[in-house]
N, C-alpha and C. Protein backbone atom coordinates (compact mmCIF):
# COMPACT_ATOMS: atom_id res chain seq x y z
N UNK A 1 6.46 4.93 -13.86
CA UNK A 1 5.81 6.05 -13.21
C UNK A 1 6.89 7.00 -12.69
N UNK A 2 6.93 8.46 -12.94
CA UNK A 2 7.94 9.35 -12.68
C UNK A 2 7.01 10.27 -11.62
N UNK A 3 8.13 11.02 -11.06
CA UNK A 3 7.58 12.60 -10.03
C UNK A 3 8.47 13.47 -10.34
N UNK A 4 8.07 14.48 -9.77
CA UNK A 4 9.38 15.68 -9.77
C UNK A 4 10.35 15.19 -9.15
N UNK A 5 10.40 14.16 -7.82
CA UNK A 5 10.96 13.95 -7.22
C UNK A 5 12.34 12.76 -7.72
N UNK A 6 11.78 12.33 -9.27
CA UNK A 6 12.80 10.89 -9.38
C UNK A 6 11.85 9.53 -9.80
N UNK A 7 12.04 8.56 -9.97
CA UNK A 7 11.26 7.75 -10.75
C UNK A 7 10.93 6.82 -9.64
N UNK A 8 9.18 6.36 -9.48
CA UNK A 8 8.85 5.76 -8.62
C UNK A 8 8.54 4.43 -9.21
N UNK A 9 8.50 2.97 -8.70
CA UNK A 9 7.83 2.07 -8.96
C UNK A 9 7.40 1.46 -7.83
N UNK A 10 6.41 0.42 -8.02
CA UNK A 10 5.62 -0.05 -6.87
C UNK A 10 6.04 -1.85 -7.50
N UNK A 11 5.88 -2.51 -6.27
CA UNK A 11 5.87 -3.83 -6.55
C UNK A 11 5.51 -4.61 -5.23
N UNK A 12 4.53 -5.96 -5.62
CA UNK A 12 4.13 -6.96 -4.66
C UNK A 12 5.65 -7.86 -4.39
N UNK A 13 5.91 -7.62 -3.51
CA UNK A 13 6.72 -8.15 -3.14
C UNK A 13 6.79 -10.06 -2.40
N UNK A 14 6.22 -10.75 -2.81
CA UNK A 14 4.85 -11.92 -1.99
C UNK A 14 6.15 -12.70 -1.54
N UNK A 15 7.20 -12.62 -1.84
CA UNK A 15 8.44 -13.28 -0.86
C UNK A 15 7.92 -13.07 0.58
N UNK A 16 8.41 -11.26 0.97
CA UNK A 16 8.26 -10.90 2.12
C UNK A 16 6.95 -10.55 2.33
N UNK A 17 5.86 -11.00 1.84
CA UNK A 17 4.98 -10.36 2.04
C UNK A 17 4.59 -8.69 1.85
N UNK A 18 5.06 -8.30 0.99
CA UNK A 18 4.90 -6.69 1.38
C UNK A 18 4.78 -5.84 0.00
N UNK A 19 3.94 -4.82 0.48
CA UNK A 19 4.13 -3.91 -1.12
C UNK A 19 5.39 -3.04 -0.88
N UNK A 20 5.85 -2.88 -1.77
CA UNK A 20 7.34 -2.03 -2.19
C UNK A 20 7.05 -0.54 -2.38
N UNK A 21 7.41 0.38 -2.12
CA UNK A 21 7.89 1.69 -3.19
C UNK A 21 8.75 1.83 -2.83
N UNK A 22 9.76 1.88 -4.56
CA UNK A 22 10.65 2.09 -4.33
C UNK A 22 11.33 3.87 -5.68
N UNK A 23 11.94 4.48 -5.02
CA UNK A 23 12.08 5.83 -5.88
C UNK A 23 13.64 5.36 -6.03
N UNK A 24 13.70 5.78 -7.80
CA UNK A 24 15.19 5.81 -8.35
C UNK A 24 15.82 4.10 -7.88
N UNK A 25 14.95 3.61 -7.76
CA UNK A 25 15.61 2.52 -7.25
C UNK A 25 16.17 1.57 -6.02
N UNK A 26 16.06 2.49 -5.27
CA UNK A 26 16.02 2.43 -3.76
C UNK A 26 14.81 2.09 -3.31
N UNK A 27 14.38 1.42 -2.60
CA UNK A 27 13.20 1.04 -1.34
C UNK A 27 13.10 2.38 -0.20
N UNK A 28 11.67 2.65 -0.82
CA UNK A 28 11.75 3.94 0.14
C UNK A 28 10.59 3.47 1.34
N UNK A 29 10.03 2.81 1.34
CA UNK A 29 8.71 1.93 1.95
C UNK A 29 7.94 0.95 1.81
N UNK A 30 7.35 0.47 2.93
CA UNK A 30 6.84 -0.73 2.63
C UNK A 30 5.30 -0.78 2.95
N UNK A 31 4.61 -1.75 2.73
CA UNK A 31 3.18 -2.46 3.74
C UNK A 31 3.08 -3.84 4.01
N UNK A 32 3.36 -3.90 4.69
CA UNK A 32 3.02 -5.35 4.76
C UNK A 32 1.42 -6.18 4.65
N UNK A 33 2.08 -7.16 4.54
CA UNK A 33 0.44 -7.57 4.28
C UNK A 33 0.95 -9.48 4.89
N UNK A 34 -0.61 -9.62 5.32
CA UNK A 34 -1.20 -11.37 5.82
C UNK A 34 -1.99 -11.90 5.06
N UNK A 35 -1.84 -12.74 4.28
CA UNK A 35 -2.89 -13.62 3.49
C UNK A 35 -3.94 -14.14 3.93
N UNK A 36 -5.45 -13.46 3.80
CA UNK A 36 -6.29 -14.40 4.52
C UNK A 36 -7.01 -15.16 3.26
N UNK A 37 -8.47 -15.92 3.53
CA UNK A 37 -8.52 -16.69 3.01
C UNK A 37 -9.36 -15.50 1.52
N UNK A 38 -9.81 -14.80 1.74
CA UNK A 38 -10.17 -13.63 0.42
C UNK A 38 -9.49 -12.27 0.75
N UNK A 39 -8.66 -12.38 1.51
CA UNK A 39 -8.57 -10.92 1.67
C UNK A 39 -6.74 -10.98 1.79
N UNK A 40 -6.52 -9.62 2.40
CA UNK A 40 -5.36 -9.45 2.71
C UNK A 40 -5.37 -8.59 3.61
N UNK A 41 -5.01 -9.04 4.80
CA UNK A 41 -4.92 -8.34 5.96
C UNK A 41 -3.77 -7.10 6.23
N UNK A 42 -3.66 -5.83 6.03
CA UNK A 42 -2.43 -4.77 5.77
C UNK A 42 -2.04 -4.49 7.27
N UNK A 43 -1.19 -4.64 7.92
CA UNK A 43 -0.96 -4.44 9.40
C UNK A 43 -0.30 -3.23 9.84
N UNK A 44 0.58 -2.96 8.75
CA UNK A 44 1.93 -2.14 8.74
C UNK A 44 2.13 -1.30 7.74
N UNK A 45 2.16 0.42 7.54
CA UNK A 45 2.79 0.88 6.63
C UNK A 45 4.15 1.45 6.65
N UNK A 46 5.27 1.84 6.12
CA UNK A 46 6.39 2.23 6.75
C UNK A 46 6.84 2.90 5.63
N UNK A 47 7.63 3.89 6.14
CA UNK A 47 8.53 4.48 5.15
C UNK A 47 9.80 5.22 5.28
N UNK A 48 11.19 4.93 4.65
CA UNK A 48 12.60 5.90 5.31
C UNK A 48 12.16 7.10 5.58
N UNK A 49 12.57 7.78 6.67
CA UNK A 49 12.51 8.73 7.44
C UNK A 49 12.80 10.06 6.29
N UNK A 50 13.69 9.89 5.15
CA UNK A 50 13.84 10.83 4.34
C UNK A 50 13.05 10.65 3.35
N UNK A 51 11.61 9.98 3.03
CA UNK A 51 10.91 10.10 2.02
C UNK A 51 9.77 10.40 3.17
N UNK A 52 9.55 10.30 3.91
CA UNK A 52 8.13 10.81 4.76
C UNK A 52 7.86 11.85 4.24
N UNK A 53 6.44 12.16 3.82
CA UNK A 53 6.08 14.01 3.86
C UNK A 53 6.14 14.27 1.98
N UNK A 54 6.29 13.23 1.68
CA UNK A 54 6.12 13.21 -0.02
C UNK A 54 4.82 13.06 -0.65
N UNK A 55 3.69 12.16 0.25
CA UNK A 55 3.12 11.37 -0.09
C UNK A 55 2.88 10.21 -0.95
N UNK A 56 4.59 9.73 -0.50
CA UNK A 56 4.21 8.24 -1.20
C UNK A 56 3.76 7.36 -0.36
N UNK A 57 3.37 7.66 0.61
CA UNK A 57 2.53 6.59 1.62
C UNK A 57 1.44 6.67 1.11
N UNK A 58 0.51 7.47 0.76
CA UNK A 58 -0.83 7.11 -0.41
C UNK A 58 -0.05 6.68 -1.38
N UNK A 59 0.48 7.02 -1.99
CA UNK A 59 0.66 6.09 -3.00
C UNK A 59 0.94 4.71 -3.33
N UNK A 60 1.58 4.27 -2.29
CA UNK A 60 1.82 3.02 -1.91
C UNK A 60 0.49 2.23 -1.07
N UNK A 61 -0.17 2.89 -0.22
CA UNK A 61 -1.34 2.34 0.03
C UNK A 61 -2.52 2.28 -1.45
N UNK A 62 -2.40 3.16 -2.54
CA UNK A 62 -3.43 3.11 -3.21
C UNK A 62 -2.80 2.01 -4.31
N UNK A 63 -2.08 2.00 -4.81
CA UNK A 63 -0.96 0.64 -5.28
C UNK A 63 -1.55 -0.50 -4.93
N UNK A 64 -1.29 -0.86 -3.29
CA UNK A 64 -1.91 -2.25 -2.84
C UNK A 64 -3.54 -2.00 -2.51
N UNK A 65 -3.95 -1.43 -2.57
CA UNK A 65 -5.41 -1.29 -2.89
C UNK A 65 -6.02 -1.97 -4.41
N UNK A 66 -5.35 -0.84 -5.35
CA UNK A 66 -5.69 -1.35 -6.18
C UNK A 66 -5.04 -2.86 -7.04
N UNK A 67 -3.96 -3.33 -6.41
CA UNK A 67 -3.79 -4.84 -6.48
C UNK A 67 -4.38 -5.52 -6.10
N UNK A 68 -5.21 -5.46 -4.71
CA UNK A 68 -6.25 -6.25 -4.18
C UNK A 68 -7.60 -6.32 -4.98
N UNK A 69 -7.83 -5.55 -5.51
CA UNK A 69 -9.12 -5.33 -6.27
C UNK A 69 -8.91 -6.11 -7.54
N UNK A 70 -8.19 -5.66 -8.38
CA UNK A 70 -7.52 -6.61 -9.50
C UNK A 70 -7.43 -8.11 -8.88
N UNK A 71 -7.12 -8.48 -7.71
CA UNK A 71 -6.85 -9.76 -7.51
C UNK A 71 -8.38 -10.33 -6.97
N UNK A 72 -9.55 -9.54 -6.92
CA UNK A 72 -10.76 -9.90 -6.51
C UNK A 72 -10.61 -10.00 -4.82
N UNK A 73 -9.45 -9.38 -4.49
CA UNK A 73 -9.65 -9.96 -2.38
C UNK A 73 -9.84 -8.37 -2.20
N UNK A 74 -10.46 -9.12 -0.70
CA UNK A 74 -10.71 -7.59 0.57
C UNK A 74 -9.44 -7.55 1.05
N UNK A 75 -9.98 -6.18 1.72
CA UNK A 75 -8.67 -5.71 2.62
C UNK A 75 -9.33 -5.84 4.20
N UNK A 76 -8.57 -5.91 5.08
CA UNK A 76 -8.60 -5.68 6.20
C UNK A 76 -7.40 -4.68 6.93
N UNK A 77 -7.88 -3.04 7.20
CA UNK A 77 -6.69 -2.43 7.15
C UNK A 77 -7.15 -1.95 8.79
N UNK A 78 -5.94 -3.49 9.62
CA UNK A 78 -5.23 -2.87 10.76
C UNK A 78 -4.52 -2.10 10.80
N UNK A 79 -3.78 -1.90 10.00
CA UNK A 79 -2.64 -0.08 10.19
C UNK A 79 -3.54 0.97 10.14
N UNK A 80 -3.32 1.93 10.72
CA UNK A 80 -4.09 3.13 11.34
C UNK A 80 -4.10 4.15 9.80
N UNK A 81 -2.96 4.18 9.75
CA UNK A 81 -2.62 4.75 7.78
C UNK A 81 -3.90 4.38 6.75
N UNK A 82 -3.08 3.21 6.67
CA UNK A 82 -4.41 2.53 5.58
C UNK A 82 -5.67 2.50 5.92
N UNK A 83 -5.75 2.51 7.03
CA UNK A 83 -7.37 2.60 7.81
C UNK A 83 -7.93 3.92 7.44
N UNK A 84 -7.33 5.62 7.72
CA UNK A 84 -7.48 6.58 7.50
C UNK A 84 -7.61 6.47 6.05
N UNK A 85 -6.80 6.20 5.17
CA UNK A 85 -6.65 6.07 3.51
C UNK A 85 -8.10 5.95 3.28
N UNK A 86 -8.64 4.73 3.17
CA UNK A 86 -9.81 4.32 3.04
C UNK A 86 -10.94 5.42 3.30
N UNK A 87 -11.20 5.31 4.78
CA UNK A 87 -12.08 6.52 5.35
C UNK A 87 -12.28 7.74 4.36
N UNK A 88 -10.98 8.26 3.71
CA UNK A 88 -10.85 9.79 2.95
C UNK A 88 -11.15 9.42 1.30
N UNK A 89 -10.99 7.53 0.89
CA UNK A 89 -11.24 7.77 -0.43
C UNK A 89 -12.38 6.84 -0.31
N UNK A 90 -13.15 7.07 -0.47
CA UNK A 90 -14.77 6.24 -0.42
C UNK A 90 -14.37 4.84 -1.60
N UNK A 91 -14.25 5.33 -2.66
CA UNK A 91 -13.88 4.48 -3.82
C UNK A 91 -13.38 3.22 -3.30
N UNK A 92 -12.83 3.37 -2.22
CA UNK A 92 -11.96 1.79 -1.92
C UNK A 92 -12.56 1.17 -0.68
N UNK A 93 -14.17 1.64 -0.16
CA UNK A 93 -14.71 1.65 0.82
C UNK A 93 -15.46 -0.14 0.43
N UNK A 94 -15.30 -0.31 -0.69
CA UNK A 94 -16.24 -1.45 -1.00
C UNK A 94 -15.02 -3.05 -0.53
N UNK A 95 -13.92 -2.84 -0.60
CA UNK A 95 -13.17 -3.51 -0.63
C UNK A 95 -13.08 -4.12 0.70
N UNK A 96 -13.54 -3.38 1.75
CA UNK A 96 -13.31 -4.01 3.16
C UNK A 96 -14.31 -4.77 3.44
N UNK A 97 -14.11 -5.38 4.44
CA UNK A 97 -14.25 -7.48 4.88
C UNK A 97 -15.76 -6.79 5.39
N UNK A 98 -17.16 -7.47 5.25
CA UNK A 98 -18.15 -6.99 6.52
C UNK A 98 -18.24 -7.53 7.76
């Protein structure tokens, strides 16, 4: 996956728990995530201070979105980010815990 910006990839990272983006190769942000028993609990989104304002924080939230779905689990999105994410794309509204 490329941008104007340089070449992005995404990856589950399940060592540290966390989804990756990383541009050109570098780790530009993360999410973390908690294993529950169907779901995956997202607590945390983060990103270097010099990729903020790109929007690879959607991108990286829609990444582990759509890994969760592929993997058949819910989300539970304690981070305020991913919480908003959701709210603005209905599409991923089905995925959360009732």
């Amino acid at each position: 996956m490329t941008s104007d910006s340089g070449k992005i990839t995404f990856r589950d990272n399940e060592a540290a728990q966390q989804y990756e983006i990383h541009l050109d190769g570098e780790l530009a942000g993360h999410a973390g995530y908690r294993p529950l028993d169907n779901a995956r609990e997202l607590p945390h989104t983060e990103l270097k201070d010099q990729y903020e304002g790109q929007g690879l924080g959607s991108r990286l939230v829609q990444f582990a979105l759509d890994d969760l779905r592929q993997r058949g689990l819910n989300v539970v999105p304690t981070c305020p980010f991913v919480a908003d994410y959701i709210s603005k794309h209905p599409e991923y509204q089905d995925l959360m815990q009732g």
